[in-house]
PDB file of N, CA and C in Angstrom:
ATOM      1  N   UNK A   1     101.841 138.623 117.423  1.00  0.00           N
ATOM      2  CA  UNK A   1     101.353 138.971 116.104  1.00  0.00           C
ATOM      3  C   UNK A   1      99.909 138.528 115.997  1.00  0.00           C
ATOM      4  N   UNK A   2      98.792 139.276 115.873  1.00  0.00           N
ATOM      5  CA  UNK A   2      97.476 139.037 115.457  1.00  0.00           C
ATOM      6  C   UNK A   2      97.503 138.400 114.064  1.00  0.00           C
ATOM      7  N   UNK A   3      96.291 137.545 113.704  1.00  0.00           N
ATOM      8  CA  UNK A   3      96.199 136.636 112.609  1.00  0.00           C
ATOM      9  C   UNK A   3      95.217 138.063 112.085  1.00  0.00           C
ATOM     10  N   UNK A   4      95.162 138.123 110.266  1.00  0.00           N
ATOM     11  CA  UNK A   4      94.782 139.018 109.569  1.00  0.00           C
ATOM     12  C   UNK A   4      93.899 137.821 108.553  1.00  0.00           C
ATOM     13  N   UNK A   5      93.125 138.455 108.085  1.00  0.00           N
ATOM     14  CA  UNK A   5      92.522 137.895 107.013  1.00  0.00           C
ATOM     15  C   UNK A   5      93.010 138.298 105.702  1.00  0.00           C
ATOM     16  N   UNK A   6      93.955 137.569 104.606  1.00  0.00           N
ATOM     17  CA  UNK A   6      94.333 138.684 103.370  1.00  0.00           C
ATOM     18  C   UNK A   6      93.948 137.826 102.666  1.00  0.00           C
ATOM     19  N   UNK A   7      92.891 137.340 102.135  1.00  0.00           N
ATOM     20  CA  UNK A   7      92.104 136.571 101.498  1.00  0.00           C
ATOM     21  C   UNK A   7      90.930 136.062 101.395  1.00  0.00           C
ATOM     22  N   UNK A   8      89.962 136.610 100.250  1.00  0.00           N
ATOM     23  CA  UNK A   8      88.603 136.153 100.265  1.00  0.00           C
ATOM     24  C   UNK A   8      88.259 134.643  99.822  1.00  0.00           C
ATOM     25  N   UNK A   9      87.858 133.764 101.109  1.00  0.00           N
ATOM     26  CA  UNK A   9      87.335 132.594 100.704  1.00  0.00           C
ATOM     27  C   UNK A   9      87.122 132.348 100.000  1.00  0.00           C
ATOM     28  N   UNK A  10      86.040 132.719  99.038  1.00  0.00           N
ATOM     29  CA  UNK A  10      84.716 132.531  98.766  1.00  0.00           C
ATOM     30  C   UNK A  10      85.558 132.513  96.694  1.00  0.00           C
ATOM     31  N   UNK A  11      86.409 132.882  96.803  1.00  0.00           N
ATOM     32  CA  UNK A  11      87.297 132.955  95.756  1.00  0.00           C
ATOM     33  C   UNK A  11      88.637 132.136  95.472  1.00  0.00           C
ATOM     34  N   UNK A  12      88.374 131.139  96.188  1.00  0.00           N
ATOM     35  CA  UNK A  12      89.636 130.497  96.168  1.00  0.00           C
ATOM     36  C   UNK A  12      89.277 129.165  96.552  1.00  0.00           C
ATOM     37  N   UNK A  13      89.927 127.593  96.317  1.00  0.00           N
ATOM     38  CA  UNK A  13      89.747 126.427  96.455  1.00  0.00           C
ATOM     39  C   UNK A  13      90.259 125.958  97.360  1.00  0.00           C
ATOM     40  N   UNK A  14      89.497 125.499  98.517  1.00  0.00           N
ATOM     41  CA  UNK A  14      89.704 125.358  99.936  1.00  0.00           C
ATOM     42  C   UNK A  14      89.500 123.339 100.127  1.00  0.00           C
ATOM     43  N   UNK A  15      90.900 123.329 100.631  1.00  0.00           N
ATOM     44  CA  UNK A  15      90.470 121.837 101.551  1.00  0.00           C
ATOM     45  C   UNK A  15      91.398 121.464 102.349  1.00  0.00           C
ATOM     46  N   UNK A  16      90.670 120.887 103.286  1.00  0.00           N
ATOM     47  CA  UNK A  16      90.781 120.602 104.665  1.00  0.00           C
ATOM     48  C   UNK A  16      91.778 119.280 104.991  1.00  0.00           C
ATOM     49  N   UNK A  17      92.505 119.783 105.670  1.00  0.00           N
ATOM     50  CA  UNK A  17      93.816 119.217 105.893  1.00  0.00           C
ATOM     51  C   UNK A  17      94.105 118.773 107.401  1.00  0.00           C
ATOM     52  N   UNK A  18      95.051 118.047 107.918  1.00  0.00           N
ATOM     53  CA  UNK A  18      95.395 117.661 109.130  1.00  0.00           C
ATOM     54  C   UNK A  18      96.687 118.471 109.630  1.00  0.00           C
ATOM     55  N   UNK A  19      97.026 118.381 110.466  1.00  0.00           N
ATOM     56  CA  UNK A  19      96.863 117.651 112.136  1.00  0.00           C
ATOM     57  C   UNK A  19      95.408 118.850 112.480  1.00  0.00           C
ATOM     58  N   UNK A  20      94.750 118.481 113.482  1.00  0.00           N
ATOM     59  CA  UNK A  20      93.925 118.823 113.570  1.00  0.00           C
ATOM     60  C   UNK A  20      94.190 119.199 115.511  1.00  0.00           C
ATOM     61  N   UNK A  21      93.986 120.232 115.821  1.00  0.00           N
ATOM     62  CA  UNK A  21      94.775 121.213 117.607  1.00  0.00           C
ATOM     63  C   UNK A  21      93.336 121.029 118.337  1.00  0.00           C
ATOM     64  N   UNK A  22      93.388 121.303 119.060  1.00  0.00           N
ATOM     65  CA  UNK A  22      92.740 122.044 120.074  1.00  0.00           C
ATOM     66  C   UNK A  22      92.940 122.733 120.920  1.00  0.00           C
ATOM     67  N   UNK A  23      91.879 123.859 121.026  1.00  0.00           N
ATOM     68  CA  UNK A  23      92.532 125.171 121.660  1.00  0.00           C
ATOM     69  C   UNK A  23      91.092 125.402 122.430  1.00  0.00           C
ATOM     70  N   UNK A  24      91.307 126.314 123.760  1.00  0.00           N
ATOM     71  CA  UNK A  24      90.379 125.488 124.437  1.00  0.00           C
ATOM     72  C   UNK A  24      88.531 125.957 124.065  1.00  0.00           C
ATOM     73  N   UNK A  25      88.180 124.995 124.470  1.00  0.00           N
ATOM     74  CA  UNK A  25      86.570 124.875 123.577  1.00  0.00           C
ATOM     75  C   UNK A  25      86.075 124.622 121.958  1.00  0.00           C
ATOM     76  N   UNK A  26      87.572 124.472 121.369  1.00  0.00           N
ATOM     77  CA  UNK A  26      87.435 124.256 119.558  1.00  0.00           C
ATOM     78  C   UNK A  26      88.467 123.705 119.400  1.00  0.00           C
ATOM     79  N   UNK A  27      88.265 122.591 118.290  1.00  0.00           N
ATOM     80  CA  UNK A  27      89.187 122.073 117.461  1.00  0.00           C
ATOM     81  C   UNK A  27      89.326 122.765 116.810  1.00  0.00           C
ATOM     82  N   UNK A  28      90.462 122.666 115.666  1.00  0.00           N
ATOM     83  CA  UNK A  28      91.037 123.507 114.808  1.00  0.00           C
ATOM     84  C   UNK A  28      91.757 122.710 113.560  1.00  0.00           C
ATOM     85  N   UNK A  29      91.597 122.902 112.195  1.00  0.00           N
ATOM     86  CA  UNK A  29      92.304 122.194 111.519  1.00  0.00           C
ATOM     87  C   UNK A  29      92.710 123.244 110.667  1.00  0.00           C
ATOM     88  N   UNK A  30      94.275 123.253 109.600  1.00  0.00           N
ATOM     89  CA  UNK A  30      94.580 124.146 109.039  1.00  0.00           C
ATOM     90  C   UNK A  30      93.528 123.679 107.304  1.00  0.00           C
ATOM     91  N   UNK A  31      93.038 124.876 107.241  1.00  0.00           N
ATOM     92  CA  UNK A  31      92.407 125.127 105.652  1.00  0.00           C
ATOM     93  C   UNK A  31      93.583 125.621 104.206  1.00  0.00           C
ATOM     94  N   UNK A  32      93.836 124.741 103.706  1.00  0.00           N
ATOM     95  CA  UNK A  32      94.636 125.108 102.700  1.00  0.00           C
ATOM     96  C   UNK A  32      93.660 126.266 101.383  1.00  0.00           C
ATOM     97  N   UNK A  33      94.097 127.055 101.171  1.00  0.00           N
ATOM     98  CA  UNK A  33      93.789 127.623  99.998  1.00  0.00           C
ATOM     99  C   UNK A  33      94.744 128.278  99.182  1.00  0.00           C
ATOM    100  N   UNK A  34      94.374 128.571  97.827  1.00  0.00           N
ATOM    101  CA  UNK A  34      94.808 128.266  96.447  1.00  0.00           C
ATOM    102  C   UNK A  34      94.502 129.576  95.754  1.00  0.00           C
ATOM    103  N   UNK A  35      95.198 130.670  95.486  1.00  0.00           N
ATOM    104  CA  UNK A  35      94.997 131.830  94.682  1.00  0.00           C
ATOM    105  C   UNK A  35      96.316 132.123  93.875  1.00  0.00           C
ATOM    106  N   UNK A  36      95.801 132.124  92.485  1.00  0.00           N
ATOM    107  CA  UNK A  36      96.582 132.486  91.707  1.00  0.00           C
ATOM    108  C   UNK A  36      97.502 131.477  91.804  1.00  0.00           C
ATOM    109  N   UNK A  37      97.689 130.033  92.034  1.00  0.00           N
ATOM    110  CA  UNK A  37      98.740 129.174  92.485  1.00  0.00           C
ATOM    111  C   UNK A  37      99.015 129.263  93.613  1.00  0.00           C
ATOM    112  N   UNK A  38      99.307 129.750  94.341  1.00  0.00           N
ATOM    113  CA  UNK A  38      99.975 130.049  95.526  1.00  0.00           C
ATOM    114  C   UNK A  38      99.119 129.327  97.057  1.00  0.00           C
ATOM    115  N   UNK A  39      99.560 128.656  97.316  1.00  0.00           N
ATOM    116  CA  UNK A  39      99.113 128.208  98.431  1.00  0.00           C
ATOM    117  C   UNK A  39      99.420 128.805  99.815  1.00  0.00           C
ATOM    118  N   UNK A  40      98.281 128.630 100.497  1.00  0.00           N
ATOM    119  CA  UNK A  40      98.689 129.386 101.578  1.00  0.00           C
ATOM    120  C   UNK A  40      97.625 128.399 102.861  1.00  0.00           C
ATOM    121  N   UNK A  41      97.989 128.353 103.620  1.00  0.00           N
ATOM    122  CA  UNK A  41      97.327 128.114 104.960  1.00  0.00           C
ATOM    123  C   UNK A  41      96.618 128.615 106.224  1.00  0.00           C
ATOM    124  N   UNK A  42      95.180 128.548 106.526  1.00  0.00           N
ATOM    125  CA  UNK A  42      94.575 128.823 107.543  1.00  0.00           C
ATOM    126  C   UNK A  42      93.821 128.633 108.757  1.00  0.00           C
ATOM    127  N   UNK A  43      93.976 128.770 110.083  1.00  0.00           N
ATOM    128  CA  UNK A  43      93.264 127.833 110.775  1.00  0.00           C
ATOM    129  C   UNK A  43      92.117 128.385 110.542  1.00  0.00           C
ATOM    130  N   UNK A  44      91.317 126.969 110.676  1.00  0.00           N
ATOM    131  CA  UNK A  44      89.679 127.051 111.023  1.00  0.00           C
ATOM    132  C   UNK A  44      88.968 125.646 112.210  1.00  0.00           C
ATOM    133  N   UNK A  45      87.912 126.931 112.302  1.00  0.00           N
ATOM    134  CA  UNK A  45      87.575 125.801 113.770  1.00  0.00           C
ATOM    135  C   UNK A  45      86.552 124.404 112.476  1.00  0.00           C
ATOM    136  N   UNK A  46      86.827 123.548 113.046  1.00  0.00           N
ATOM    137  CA  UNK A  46      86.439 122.349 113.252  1.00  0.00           C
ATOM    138  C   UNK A  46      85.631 121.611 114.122  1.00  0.00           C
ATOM    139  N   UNK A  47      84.849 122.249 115.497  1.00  0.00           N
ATOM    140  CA  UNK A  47      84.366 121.332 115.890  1.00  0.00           C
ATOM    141  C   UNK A  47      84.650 122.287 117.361  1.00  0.00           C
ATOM    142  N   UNK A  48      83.172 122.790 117.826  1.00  0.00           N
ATOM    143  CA  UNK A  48      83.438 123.271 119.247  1.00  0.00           C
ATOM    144  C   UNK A  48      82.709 122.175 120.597  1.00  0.00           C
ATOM    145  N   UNK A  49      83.641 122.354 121.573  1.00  0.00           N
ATOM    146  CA  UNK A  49      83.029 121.299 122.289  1.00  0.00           C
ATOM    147  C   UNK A  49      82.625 122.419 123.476  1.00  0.00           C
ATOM    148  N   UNK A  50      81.939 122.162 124.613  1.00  0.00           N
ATOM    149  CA  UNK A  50      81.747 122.548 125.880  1.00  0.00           C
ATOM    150  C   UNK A  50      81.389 124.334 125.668  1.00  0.00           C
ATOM    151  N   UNK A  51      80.868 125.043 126.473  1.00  0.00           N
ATOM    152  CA  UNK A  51      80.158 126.491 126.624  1.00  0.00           C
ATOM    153  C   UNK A  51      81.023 127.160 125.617  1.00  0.00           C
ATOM    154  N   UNK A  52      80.200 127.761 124.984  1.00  0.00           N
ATOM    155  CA  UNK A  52      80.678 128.932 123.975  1.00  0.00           C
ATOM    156  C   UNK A  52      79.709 130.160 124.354  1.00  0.00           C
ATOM    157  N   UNK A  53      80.855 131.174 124.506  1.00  0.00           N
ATOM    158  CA  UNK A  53      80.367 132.339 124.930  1.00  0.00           C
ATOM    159  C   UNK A  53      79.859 133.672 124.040  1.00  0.00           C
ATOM    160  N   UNK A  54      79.583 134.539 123.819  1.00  0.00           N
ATOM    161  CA  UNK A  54      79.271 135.396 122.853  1.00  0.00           C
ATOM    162  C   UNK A  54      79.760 136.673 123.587  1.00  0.00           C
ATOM    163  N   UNK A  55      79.925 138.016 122.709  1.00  0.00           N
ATOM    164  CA  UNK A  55      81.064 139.140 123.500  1.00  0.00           C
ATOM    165  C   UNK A  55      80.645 139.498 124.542  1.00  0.00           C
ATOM    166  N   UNK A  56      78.988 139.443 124.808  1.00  0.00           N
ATOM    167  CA  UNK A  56      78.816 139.859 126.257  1.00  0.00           C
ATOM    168  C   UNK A  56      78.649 138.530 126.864  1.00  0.00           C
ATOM    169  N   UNK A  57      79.180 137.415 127.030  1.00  0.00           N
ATOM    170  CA  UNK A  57      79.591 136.247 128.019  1.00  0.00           C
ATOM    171  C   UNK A  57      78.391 135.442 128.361  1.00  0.00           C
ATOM    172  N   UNK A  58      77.230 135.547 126.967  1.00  0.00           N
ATOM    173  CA  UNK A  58      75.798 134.934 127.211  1.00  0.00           C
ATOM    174  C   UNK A  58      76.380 133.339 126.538  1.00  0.00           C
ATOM    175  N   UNK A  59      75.930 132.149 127.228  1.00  0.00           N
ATOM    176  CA  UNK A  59      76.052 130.778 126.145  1.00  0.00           C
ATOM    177  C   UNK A  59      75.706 130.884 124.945  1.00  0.00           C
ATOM    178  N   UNK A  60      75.992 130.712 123.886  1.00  0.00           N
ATOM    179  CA  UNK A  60      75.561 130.267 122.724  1.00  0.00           C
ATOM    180  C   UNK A  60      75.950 129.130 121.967  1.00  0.00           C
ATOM    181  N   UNK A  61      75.543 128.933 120.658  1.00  0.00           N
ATOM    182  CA  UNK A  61      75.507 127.490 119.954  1.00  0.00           C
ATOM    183  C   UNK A  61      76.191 128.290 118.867  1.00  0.00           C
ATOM    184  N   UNK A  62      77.095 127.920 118.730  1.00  0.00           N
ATOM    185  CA  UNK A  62      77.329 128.220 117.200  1.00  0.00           C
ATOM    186  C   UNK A  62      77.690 127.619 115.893  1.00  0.00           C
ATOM    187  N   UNK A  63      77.584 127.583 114.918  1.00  0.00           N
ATOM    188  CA  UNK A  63      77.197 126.673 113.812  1.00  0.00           C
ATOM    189  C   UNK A  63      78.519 126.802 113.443  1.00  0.00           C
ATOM    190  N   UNK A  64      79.023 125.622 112.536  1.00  0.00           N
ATOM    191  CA  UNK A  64      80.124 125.601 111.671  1.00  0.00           C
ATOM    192  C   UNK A  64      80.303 125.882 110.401  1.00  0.00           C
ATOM    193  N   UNK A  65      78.867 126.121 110.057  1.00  0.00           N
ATOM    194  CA  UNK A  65      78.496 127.389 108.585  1.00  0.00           C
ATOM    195  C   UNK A  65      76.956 127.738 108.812  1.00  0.00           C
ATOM    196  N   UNK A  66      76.733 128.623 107.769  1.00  0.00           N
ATOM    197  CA  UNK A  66      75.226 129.284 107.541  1.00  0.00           C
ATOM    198  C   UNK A  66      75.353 130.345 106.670  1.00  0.00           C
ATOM    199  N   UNK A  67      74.195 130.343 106.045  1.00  0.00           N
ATOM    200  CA  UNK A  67      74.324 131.368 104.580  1.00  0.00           C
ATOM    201  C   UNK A  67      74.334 132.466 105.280  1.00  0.00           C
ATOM    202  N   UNK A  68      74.091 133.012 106.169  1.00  0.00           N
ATOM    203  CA  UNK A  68      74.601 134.379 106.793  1.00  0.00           C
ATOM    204  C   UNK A  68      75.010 134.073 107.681  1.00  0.00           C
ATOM    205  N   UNK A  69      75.975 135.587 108.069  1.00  0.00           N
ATOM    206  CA  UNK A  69      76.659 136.097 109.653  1.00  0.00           C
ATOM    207  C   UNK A  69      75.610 136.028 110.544  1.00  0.00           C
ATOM    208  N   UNK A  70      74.842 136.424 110.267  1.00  0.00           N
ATOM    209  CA  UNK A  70      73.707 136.217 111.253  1.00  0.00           C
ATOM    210  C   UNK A  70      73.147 134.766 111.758  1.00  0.00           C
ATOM    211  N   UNK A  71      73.234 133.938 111.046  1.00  0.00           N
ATOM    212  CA  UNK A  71      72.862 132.657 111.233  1.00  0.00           C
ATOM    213  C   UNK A  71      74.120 131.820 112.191  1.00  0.00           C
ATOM    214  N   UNK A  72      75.550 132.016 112.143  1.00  0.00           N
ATOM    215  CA  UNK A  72      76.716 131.442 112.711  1.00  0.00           C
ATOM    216  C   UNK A  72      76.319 131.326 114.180  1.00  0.00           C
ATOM    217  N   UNK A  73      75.762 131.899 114.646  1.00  0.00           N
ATOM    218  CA  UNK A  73      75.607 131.991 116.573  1.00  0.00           C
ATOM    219  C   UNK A  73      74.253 131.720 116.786  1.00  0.00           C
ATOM    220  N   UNK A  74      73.606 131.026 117.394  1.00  0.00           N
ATOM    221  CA  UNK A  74      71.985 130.735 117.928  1.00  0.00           C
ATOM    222  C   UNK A  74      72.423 130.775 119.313  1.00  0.00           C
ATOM    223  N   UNK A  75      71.813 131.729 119.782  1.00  0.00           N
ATOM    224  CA  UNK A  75      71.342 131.997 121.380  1.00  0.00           C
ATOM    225  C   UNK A  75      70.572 131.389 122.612  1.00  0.00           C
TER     226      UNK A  75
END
């Protein structure tokens, strides 16, 4: 089963919760959020360690926020 997005962040009250995984090259902690009551749970990375790749397999850096999509990956 692929993970879906059915919820806009940016609209809902998000905080960060434990156990906290790793999967390989990123930590991961589940993000609780809050719509309409309803709670629901999501992973988010937390913390990348060692080479991160970009779709054509160049290194990159990538940030754990930035006011744009464009800003998330530095080359």
């Amino acid at each position: 089963m692929s993970l879906k997005i059915e919820q806009k962040l940016d609209e809902n009250t998000l905080t960060e919760s434990k156990p906290r995984t790793f999967a390989t090259g990123a930590f991961l902690i589940p993000m609780e959020t809050v719509k309409n009551g309803i709670k629901r749970y999501v992973w988010v990375v937390d913390e990348f360690i060692d080479d991160t790749y970009d779709d054509d397999g160049i290194i990159c850096s990538p940030n754990l926020y930035a006011h744009s999509k464009d800003y998330l990956l530095q080359s």
